[in-house]
Protein backbone atom coordinates (compact mmCIF):
# COMPACT_ATOMS: atom_id res chain seq x y z
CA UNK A 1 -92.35 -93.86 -11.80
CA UNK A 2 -94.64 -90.97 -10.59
CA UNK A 3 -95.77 -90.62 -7.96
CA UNK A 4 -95.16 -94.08 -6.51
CA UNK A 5 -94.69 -95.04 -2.79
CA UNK A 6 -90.47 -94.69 -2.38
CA UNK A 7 -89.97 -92.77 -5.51
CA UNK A 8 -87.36 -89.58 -4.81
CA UNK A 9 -90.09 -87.29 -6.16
CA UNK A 10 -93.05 -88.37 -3.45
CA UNK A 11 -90.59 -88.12 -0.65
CA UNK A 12 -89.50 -84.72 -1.60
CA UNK A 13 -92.64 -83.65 -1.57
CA UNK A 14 -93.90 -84.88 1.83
CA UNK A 15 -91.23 -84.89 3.73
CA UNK A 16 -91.79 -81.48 5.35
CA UNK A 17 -95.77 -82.61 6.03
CA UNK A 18 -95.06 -84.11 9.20
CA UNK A 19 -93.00 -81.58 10.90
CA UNK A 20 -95.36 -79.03 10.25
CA UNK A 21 -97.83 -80.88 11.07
CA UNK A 22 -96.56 -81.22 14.61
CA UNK A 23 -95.43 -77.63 15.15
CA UNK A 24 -99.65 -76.66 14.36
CA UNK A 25 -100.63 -78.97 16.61
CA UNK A 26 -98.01 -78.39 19.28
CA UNK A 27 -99.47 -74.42 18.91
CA UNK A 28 -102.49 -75.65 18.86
CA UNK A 29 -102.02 -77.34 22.53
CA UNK A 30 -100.33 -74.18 23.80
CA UNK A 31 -103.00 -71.97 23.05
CA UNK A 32 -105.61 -74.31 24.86
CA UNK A 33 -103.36 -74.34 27.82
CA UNK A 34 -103.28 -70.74 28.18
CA UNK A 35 -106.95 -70.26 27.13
CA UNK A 36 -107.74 -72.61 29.89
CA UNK A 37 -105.57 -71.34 32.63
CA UNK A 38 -106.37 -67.76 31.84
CA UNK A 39 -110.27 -68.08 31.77
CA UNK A 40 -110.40 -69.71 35.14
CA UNK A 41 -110.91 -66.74 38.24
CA UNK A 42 -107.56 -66.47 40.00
CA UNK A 43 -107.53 -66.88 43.41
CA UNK A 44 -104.36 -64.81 44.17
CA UNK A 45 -104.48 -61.33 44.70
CA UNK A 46 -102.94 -59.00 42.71
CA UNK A 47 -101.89 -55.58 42.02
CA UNK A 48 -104.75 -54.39 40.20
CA UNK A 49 -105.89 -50.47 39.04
CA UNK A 50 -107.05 -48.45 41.43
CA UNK A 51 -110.26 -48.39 40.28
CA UNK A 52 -110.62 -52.01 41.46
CA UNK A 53 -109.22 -51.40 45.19
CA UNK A 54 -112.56 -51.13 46.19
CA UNK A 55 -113.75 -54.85 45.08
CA UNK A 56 -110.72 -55.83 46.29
CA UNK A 57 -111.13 -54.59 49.63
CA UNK A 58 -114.89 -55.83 49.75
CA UNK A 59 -113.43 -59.50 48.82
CA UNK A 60 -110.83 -59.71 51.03
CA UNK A 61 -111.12 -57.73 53.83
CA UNK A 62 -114.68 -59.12 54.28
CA UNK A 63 -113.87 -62.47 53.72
CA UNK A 64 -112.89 -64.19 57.37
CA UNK A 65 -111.29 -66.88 58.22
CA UNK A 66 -107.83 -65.93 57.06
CA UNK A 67 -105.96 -64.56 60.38
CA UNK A 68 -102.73 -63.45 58.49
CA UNK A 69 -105.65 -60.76 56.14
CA UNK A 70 -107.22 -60.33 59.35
CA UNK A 71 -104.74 -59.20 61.09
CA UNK A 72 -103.35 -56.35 58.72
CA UNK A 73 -106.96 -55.51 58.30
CA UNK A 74 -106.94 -54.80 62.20
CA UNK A 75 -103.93 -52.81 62.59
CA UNK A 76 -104.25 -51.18 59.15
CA UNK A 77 -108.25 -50.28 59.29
CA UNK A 78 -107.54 -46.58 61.19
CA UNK A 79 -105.44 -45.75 57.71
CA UNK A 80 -108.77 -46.12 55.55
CA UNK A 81 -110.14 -49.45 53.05
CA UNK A 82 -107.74 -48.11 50.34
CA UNK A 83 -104.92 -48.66 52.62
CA UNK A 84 -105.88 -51.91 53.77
CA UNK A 85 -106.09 -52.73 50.56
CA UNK A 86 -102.94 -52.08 49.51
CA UNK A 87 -101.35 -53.23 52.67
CA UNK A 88 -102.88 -57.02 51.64
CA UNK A 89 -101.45 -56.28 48.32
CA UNK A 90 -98.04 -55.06 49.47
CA UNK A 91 -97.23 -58.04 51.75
CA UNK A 92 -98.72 -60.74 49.22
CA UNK A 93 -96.14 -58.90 46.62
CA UNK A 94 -93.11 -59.62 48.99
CA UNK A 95 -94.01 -62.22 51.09
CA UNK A 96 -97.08 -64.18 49.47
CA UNK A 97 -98.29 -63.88 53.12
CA UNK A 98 -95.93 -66.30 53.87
CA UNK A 99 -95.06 -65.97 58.11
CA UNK A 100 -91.40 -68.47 56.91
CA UNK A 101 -90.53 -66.11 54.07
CA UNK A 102 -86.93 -64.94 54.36
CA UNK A 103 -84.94 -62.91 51.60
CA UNK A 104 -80.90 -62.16 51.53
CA UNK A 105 -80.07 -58.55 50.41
CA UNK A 106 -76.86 -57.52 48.25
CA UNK A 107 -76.22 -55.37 51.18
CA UNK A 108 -75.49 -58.37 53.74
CA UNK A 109 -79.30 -57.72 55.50
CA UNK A 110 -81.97 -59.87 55.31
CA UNK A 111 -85.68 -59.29 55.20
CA UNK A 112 -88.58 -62.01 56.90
CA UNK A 113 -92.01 -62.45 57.70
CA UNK A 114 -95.46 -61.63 56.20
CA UNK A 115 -93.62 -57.84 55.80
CA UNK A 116 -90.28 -58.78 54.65
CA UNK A 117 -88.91 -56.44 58.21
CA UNK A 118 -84.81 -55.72 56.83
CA UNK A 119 -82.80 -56.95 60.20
CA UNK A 120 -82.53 -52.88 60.29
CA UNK A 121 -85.42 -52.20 62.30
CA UNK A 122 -84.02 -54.14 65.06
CA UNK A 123 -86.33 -57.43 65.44
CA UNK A 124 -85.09 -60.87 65.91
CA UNK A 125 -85.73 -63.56 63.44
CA UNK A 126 -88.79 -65.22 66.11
CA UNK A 127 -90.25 -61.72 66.00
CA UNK A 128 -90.55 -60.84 62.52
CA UNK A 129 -91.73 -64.73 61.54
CA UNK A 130 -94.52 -63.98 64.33
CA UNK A 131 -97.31 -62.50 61.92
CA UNK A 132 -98.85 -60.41 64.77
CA UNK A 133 -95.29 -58.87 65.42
CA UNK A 134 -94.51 -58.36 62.24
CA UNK A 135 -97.37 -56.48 61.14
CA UNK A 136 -97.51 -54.44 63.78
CA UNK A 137 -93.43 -53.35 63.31
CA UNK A 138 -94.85 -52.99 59.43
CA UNK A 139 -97.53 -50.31 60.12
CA UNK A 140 -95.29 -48.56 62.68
CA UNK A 141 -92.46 -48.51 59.95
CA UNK A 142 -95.81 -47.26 57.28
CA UNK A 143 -96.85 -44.56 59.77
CA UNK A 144 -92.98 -43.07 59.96
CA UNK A 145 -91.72 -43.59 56.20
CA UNK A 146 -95.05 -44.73 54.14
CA UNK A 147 -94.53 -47.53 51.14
CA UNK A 148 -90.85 -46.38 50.47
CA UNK A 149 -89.06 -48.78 52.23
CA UNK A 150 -91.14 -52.01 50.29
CA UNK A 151 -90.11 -53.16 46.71
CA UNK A 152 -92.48 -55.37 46.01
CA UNK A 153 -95.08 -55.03 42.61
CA UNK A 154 -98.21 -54.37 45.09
CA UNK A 155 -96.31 -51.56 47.24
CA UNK A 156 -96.14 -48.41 44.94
C-alpha cells in the first residue's frame, strides 16, 4: 500500500506541509504590512538628525494653518529656526501637541498641556491646557533652565 490516500506512510509525510505552509504565508503577509506602512511618507514629526532640522523647519514652520505650530513658532522665532525646530519636536515628543494631554508623575505632580508644565511652575490646570499660556510659561521655563526640565525623545 504505497503511497495510497490514508496509508500511515503518506500522512507522515505530509502532515507537517500545511503548517508550514501557513507560517510562510503568514510571514509573507507581515512583511507586506510593514513594506506598505513603511514606504508611505509619515505625516508625524519626528526626532530626526540634525542635519534634517533644517527641512524640518522649512515644512513645518512654513506650513500655516496649524495655530498650536504657529504659536511656538511665534514665541520661539527670537531663539533661531533650529530652536523652533526643536521646540515643535519637543512638545510633539511629550504632548503630541495635544492642548488635553495630562501625565501623573511618581513624585505625586502632574504635567499638562501642549508643554507637559509639572504643577511646579505654579499654573492652574485652565492655564496650562490654554495652548497660548502654556507655551508662553514653556519658553520662559526654556530661557531660565534650557531642554533639561523635558523628557521627551524630541527634547535632548
Amino acid at each position: 500500500m504505497k503511497n495510497k490516500l490514508g496509508s500511515n506512510q503518506y500522512k507522515e509525510r505530509t502532515k507537517y506541509r500545511f503548517g508550514v505552509s501557513v507560517v510562510i504565508l503568514g510571514l509573507l503577509c507581515l512583511l507586506v504590512a510593514f513594506w506598505g506602512y513603511y514606504s508611505k511618507p509619515q505625516t508625524m514629526i519626528s526626532p530626526l538628525p540634525r542635519s534634517f532640522m533644517p527641512v524640518i523647519v522649512k515644512t513645518v514652520v512654513a506650513s500655516p494653518g496649524d495655530p498650536i505650530v504657529d504659536e511656538i513658532s511665534r514665541v520661539f522665532k527670537n531663539e533661531g529656526t533650529k530652536t523652533v525646530a526643536k521646540a515643535i519636536m519637543c512638545f510633539y515628543s511629550e504632548s503630541k501637541l495635544n492642548t488635553l494631554a495630562y501625565n501623573f508623575n511618581s513624585n505625586g505632580t502632574a504635567d499638562a498641556g501642549i508643554a507637559q508644565i509639572n504643577d511646579v511652575w505654579g499654573m492652574s490646570i485652565e492655564d496650562r491646557q490654554d495652548y497660548r499660556k502654556n507655551i508662553r510659561k514653556a519658553y520662559e521655563i526654556y530661557k531660565k533652565h534650557g531642554w533639561t526640565p523635558w523628557y521627551g525623545s524630541g527634547c535632548h
